[in-house]
Protein backbone atom coordinates (compact mmCIF):
# COMPACT_ATOMS: atom_id res chain seq x y z
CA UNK A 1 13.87 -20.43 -23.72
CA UNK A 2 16.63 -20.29 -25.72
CA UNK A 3 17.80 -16.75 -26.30
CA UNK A 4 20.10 -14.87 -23.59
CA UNK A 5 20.47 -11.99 -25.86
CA UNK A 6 20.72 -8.81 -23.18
CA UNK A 7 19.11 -7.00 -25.97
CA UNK A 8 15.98 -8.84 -26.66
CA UNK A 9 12.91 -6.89 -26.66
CA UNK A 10 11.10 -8.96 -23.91
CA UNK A 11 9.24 -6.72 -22.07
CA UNK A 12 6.14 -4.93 -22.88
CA UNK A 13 6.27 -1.60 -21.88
CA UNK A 14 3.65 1.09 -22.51
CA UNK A 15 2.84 0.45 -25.97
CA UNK A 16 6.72 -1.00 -27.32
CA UNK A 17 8.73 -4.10 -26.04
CA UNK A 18 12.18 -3.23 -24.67
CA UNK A 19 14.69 -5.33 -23.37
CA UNK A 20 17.01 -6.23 -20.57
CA UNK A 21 19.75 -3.78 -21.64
CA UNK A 22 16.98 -0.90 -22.39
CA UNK A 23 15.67 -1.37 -18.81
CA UNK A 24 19.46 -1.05 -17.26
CA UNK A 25 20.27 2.23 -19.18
CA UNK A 26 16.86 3.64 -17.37
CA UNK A 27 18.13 2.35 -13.87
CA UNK A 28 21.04 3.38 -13.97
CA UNK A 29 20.64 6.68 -15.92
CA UNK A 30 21.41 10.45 -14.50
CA UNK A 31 18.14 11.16 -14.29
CA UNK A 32 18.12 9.35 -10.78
CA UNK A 33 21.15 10.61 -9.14
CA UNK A 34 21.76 13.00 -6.37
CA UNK A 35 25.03 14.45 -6.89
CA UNK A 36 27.69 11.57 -7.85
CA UNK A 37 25.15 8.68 -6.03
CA UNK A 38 22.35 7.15 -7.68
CA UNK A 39 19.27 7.25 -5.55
CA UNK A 40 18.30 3.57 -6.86
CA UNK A 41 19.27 0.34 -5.56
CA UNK A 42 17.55 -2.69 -6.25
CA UNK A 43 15.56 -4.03 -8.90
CA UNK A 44 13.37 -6.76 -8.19
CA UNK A 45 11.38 -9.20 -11.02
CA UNK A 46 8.65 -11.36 -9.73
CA UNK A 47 6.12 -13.26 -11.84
CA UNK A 48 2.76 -11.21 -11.56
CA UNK A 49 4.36 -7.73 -11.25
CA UNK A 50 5.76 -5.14 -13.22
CA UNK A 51 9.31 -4.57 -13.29
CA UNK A 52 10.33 -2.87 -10.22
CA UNK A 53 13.10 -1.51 -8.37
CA UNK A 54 14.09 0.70 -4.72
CA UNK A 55 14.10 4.05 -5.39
CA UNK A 56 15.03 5.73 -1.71
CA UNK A 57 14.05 3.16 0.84
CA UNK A 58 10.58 2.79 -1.67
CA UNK A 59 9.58 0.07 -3.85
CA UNK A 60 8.57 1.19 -6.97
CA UNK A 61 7.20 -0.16 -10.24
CA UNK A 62 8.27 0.97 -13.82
CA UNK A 63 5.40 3.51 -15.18
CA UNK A 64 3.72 1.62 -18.28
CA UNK A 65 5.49 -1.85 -17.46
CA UNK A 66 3.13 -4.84 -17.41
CA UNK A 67 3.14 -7.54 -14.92
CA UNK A 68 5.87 -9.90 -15.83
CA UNK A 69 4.97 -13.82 -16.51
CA UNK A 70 7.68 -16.46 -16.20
CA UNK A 71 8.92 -16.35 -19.87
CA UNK A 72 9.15 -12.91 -19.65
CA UNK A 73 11.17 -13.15 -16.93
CA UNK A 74 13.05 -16.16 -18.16
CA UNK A 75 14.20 -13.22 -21.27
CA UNK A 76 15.01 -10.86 -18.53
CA UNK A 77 17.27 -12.79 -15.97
CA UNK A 78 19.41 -15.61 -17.96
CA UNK A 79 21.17 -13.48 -19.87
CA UNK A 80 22.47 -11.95 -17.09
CA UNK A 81 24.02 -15.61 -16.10
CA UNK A 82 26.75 -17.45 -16.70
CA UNK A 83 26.44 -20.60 -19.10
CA UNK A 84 26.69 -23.11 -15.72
CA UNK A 85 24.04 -20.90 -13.71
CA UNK A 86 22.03 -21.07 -16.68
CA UNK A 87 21.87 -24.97 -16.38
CA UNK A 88 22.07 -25.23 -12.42
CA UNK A 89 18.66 -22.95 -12.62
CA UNK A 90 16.83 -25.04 -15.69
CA UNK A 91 18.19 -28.43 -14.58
CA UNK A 92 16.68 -27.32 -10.88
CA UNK A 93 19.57 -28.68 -9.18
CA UNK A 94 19.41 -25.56 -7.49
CA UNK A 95 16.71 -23.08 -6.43
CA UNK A 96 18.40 -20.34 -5.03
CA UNK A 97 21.86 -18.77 -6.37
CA UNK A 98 24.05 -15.88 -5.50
CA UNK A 99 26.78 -14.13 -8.50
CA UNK A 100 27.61 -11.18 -10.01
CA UNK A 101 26.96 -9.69 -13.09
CA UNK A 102 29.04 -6.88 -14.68
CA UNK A 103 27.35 -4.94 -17.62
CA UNK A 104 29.82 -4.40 -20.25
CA UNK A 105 28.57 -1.34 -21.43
CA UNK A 106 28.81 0.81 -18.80
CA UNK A 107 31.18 -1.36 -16.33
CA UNK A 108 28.56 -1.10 -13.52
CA UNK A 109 28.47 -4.31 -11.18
CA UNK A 110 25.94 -5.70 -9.71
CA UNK A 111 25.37 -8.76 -6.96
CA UNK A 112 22.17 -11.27 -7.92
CA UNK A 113 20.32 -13.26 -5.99
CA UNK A 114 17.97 -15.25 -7.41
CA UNK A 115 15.20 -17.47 -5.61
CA UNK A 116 12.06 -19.51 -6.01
CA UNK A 117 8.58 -18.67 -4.30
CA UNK A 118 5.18 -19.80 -5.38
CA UNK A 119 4.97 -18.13 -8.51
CA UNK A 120 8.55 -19.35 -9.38
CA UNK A 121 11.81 -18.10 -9.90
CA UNK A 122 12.43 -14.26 -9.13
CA UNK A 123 15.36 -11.59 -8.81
CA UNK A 124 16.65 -9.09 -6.87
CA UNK A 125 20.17 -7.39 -8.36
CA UNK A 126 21.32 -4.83 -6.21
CA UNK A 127 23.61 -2.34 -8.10
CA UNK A 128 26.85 -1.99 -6.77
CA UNK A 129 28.21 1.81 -6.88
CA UNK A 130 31.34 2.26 -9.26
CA UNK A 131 32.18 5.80 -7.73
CA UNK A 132 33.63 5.84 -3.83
CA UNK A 133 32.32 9.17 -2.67
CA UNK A 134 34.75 12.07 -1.13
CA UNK A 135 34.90 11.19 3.10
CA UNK A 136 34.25 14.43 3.16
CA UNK A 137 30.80 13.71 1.47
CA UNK A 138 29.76 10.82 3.42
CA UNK A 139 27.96 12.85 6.13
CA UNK A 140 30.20 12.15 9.20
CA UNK A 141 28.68 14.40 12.54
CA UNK A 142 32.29 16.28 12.33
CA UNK A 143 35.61 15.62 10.52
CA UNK A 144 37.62 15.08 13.55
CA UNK A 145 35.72 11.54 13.87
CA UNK A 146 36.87 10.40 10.32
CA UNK A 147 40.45 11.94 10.82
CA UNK A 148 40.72 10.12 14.01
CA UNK A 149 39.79 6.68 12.58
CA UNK A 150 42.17 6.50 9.15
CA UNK A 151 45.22 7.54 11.12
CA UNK A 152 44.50 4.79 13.33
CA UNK A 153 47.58 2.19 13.49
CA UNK A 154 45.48 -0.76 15.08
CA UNK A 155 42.19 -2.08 16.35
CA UNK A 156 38.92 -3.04 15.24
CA UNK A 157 36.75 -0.57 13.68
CA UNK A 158 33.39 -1.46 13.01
CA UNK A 159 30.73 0.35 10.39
CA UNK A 160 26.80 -1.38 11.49
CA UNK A 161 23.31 -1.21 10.35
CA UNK A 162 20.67 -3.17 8.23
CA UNK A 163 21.04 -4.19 4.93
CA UNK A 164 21.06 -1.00 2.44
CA UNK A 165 22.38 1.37 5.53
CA UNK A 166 25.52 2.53 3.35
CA UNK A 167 27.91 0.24 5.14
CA UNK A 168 30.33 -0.80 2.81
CA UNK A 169 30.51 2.76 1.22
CA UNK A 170 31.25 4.47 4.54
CA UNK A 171 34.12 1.78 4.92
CA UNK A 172 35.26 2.60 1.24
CA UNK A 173 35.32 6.26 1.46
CA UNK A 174 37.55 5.34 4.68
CA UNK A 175 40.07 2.95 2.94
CA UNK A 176 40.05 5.46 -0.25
CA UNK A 177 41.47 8.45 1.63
CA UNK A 178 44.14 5.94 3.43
CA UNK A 179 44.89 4.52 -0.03
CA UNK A 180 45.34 8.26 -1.36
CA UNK A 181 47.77 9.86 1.96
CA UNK A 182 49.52 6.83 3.90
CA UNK A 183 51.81 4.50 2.80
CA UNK A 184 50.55 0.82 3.76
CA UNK A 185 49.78 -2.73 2.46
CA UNK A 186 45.86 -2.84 2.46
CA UNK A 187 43.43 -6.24 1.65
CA UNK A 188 40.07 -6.42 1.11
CA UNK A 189 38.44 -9.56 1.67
CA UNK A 190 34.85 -9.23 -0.17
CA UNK A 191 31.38 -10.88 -1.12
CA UNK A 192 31.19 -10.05 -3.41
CA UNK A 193 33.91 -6.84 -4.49
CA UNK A 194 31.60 -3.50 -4.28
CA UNK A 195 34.31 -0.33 -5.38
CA UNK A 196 37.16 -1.61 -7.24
CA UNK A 197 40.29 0.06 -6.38
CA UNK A 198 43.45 1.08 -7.75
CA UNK A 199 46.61 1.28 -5.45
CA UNK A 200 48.06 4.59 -4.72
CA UNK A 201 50.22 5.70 -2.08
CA UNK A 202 49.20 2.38 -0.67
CA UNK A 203 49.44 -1.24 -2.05
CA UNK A 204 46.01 -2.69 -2.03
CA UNK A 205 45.08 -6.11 -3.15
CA UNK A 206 41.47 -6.96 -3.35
CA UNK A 207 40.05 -10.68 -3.11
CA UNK A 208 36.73 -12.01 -3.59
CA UNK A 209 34.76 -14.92 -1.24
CA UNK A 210 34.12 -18.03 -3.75
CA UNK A 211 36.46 -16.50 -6.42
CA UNK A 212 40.63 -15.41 -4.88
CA UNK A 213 39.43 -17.36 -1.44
CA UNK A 214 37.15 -20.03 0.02
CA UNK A 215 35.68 -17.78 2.83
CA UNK A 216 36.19 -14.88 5.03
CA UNK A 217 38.26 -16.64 7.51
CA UNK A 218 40.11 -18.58 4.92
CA UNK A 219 40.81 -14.98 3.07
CA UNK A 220 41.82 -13.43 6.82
CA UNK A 221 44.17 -16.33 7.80
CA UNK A 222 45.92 -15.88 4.12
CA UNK A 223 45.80 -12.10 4.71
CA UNK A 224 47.82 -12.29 8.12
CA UNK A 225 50.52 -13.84 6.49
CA UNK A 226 51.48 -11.04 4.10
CA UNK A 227 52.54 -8.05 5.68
CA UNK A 228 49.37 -6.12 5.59
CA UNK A 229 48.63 -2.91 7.79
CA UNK A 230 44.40 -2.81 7.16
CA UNK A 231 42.29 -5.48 6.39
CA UNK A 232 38.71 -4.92 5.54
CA UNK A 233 36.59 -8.23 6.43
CA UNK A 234 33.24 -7.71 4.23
CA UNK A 235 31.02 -8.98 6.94
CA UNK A 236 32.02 -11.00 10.67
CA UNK A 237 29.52 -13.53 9.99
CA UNK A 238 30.84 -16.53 11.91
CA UNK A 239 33.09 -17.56 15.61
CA UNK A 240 35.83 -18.53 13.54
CA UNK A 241 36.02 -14.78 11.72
CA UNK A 242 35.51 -12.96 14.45
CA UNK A 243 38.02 -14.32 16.71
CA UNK A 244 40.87 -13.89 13.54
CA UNK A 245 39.70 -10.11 13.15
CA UNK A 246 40.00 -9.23 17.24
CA UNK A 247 43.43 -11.26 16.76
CA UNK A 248 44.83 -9.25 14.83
CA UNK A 249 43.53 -5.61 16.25
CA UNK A 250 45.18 -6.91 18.50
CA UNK A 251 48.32 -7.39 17.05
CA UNK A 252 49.05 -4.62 15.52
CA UNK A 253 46.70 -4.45 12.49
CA UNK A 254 43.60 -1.79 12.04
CA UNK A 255 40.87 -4.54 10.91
CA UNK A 256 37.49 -2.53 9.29
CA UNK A 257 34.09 -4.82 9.08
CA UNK A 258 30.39 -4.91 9.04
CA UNK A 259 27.54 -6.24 11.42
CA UNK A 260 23.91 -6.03 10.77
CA UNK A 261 22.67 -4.35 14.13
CA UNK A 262 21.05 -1.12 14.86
CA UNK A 263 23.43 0.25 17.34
CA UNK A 264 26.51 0.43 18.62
CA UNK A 265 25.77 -1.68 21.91
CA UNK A 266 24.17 -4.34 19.68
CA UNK A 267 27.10 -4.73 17.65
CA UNK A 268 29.45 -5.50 20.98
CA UNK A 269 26.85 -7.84 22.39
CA UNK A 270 26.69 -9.48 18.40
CA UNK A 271 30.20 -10.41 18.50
CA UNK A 272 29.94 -11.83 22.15
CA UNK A 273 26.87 -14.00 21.34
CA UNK A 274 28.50 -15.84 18.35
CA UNK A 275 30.78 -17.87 21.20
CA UNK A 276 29.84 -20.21 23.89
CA UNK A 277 28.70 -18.67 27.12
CA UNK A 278 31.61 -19.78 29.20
CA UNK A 279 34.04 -17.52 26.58
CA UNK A 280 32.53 -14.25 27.40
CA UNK A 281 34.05 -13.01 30.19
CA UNK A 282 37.43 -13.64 28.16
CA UNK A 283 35.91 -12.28 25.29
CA UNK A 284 34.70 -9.18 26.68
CA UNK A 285 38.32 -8.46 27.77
CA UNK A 286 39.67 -8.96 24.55
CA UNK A 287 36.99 -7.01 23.02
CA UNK A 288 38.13 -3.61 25.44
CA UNK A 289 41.50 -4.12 24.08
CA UNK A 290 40.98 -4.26 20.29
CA UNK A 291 37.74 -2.20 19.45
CA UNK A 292 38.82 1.14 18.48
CA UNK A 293 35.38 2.73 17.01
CA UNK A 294 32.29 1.63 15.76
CA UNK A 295 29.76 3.53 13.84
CA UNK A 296 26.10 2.60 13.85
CA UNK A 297 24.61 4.39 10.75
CA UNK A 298 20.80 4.89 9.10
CA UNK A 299 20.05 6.46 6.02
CA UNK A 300 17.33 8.99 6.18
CA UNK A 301 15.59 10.56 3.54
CA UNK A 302 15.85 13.99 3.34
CA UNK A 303 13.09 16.95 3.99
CA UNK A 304 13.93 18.74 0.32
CA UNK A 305 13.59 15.15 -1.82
CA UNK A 306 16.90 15.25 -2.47
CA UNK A 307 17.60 11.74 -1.45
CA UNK A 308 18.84 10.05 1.61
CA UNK A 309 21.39 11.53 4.58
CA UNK A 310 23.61 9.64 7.04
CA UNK A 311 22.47 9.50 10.68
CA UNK A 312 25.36 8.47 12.63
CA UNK A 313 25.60 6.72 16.03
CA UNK A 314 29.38 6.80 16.98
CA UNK A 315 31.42 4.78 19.85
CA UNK A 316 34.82 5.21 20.75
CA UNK A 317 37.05 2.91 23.02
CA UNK A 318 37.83 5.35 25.48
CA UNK A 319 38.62 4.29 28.99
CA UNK A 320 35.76 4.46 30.31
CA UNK A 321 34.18 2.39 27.53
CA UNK A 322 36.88 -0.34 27.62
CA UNK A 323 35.76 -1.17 31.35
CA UNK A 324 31.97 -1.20 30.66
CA UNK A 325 32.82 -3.91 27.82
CA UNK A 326 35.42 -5.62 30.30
CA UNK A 327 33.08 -5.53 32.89
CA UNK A 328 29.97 -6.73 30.42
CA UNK A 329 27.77 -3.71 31.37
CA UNK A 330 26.38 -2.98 28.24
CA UNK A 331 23.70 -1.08 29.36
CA UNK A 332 25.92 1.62 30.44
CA UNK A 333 26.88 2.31 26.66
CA UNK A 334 23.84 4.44 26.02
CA UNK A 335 24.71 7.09 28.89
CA UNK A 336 28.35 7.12 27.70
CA UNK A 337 27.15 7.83 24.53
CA UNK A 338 24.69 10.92 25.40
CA UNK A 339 27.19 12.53 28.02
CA UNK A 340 31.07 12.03 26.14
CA UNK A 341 30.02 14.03 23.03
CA UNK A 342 33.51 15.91 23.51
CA UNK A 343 35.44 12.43 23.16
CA UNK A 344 34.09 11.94 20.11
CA UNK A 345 30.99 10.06 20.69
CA UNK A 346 26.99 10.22 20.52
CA UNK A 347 23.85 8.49 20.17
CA UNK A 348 21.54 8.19 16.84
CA UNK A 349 18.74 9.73 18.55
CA UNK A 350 21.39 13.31 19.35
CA UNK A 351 22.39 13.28 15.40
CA UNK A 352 18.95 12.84 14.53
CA UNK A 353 17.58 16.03 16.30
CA UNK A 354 21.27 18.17 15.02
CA UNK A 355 20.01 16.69 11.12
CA UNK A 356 15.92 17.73 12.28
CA UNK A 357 17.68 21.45 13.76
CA UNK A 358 19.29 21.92 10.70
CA UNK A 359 16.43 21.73 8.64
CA UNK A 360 17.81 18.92 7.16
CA UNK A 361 15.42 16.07 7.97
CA UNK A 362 11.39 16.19 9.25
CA UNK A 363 10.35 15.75 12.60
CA UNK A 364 8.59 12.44 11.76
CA UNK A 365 11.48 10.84 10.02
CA UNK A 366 13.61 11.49 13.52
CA UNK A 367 11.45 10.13 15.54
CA UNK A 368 10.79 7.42 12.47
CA UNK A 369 14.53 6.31 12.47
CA UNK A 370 15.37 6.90 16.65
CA UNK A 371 16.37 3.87 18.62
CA UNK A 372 15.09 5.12 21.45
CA UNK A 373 12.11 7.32 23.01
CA UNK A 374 14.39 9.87 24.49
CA UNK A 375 14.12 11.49 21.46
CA UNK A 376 10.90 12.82 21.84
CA UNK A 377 12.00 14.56 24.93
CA UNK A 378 14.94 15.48 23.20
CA UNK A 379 12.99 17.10 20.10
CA UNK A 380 10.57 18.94 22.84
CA UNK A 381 14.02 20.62 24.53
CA UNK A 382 15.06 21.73 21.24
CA UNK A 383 11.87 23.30 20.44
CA UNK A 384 11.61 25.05 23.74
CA UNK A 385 15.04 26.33 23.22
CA UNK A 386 14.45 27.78 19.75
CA UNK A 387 10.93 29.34 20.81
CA UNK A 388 12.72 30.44 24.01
């Protein structure tokens, strides 16, 4: 397979053959946007199934595409590489393999991962949004929560959920309005870069895992050395990471990142986990010093079709909180949660009936998308209130 032409009519579709370039203008058209956000995600090739792609939280397959065989998707997926992938991939010296591809027709990025199962190689290339969405736009519970956090001088502030959970946009949307109304030396340390950014009030430098550094805490040591005000850590993946972002909360810097949990009381106990048992207690006291929010967040999809909506679990370090993570009573967080909604704070499953009482989400995606049972008592109160 010798041609890595991006328009090379490859794949049979309905009744023509279209290529790699025709199938990216359809992903990526209007036509599946709500407002300024596309509502697809991923596409995904494997051998034995039509082209297919996240649309929402589904998997769906292209209407009319045929199943795709492995020359097919040989036509499909190396012209999306680089020259050396290209040989690391037909050489097999490697089987799985992470980049990014920009499409030079449109600018849109997008991060590929490509891997091996029994049928053979496959794809998924996750499109990486080129617009930062308005804060205002991001679906935040109120505005004071959002105001609170980007005038923030220091401490960590965390944005959590599973993969797909609008993470790294929330975090944008944070670091754009700082960029656009304070003055301050911002880096991003990335894998790989999602919104590129120009500076504006701010000065904001941008650097890449495996490109600008070697890895996150590589990036975050270099970072702490150059004057910087906010530093947004991709992902806290590893000890030595963490320990260099609570460092410098600590010291005077407001540090944004990402964990994969489902709430706010997982992402504490995440960060405590990743060191040896005999560093918690220490830990947990540093941790009550330099967390200043985190924000557990689910995307929902909406009761009109129109997409997905933010559901929002939010903690703040208020006193009270900063001795139940001193004192490693984590199971006090929920309570906190339900009870200090005037601080600032609330659970998923209390956003999740205010999005179901505002007709904005069903009843079965809230109880769908709750971490907890409470909700269903919660959902019963509500209803008894508004028959009442």
């Amino acid at each position: 397979m010798d041609n890595y032409d991006l328009d090379y009519q490859a794949y049979l579709l309905g009744e023509e053959y279209v290529s790699m370039a025709d199938l990216l203008r359809w992903f990526t058209s209007d036509e599946h946007k709500s407002g300024n956000m596309s509502r697809m995600s991923d596409i995904h090739l494997k051998v034995g199934r039509p082209f297919s792609y996240r649309f929402d939280d589904d998997i769906e397959s292209i209407p009319g595409g045929a199943d795709l065989d492995a020359e097919t998707l040989d036509h499909l997926v190396y012209p999306l590489l680089s020259e050396k992938n290209r040989q690391l991939l037909k050489s097999g010296e490697v089987k799985d393999l992470d980049c990014g591809y920009s499409w030079p027709e449109t600018g849109i990025n997008f991060r590929i991962n490509i891997f091996h199962d029994r049928d053979g190689m496959a794809m998924v290339m996750r499109m990486l949004s080129s617009h930062v969405p308005d804060i205002e736009d991001i679906g935040f519970p109120s505005d004071q929560i959002w105001e609170d956090i980007v005038h923030m001088k220091q401490g960590l502030c965390l944005v959590t959920g599973i993969t797909g959970s609008g993470k790294s946009t929330t975090i944008a949307s944070l670091i754009d309005y700082i960029n656009k109304y304070r003055k301050t030396r911002i880096i991003t340390l990335e894998d790989p870069i999602e919104f590129v950014f120009e500076s504006k009030l701010s000065m904001l430098s941008q650097r890449e895992v495996g490109n600008d550094v070697a890895s996150f805490s590589a990036g975050l040591r270099s970072a702490l050395r150059e004057n910087p005000d906010i530093i947004f850590i991709g992902e806290m993946r590893d000890q030595e990471t963490a320990q260099l972002a609570l460092s410098a909360a600590e010291t005077g810097h407001l540090v944004f990142s990402t964990l994969h949990t489902r709430d706010t009381k997982g992402a504490i106990s995440r960060i405590i986990d990743m060191f040896p048992a005999e560093q918690a207690k220490g830990l947990a006291l540093q941790l009550s010093f330099s967390i200043g929010a985190i924000l557990s967040q689910k995307l929902v999809p909406r009761e009109d079709g129109g997409g997905r909506c933010v559901a929002m679990e939010i903690l703040r370090n208020t006193s009270g909180v900063g001795n139940v993570i001193r004192t490693m009573n984590l199971s006090q967080v929920y309570s906190m949660l339900e009870t200090q909604k005037k601080e600032g704070m609330q659970t998923m499953e209390q956003h999740l009936v205010e999005l179901y009482a505002e007709g904005v989400i069903s009843y079965e995606n809230a109880v769908n998308f709750a971490n907890d049972l409470s909700i269903l008592d919660q959902l019963k109160d509500y209803e008894d209130e508004d028959d009442y």
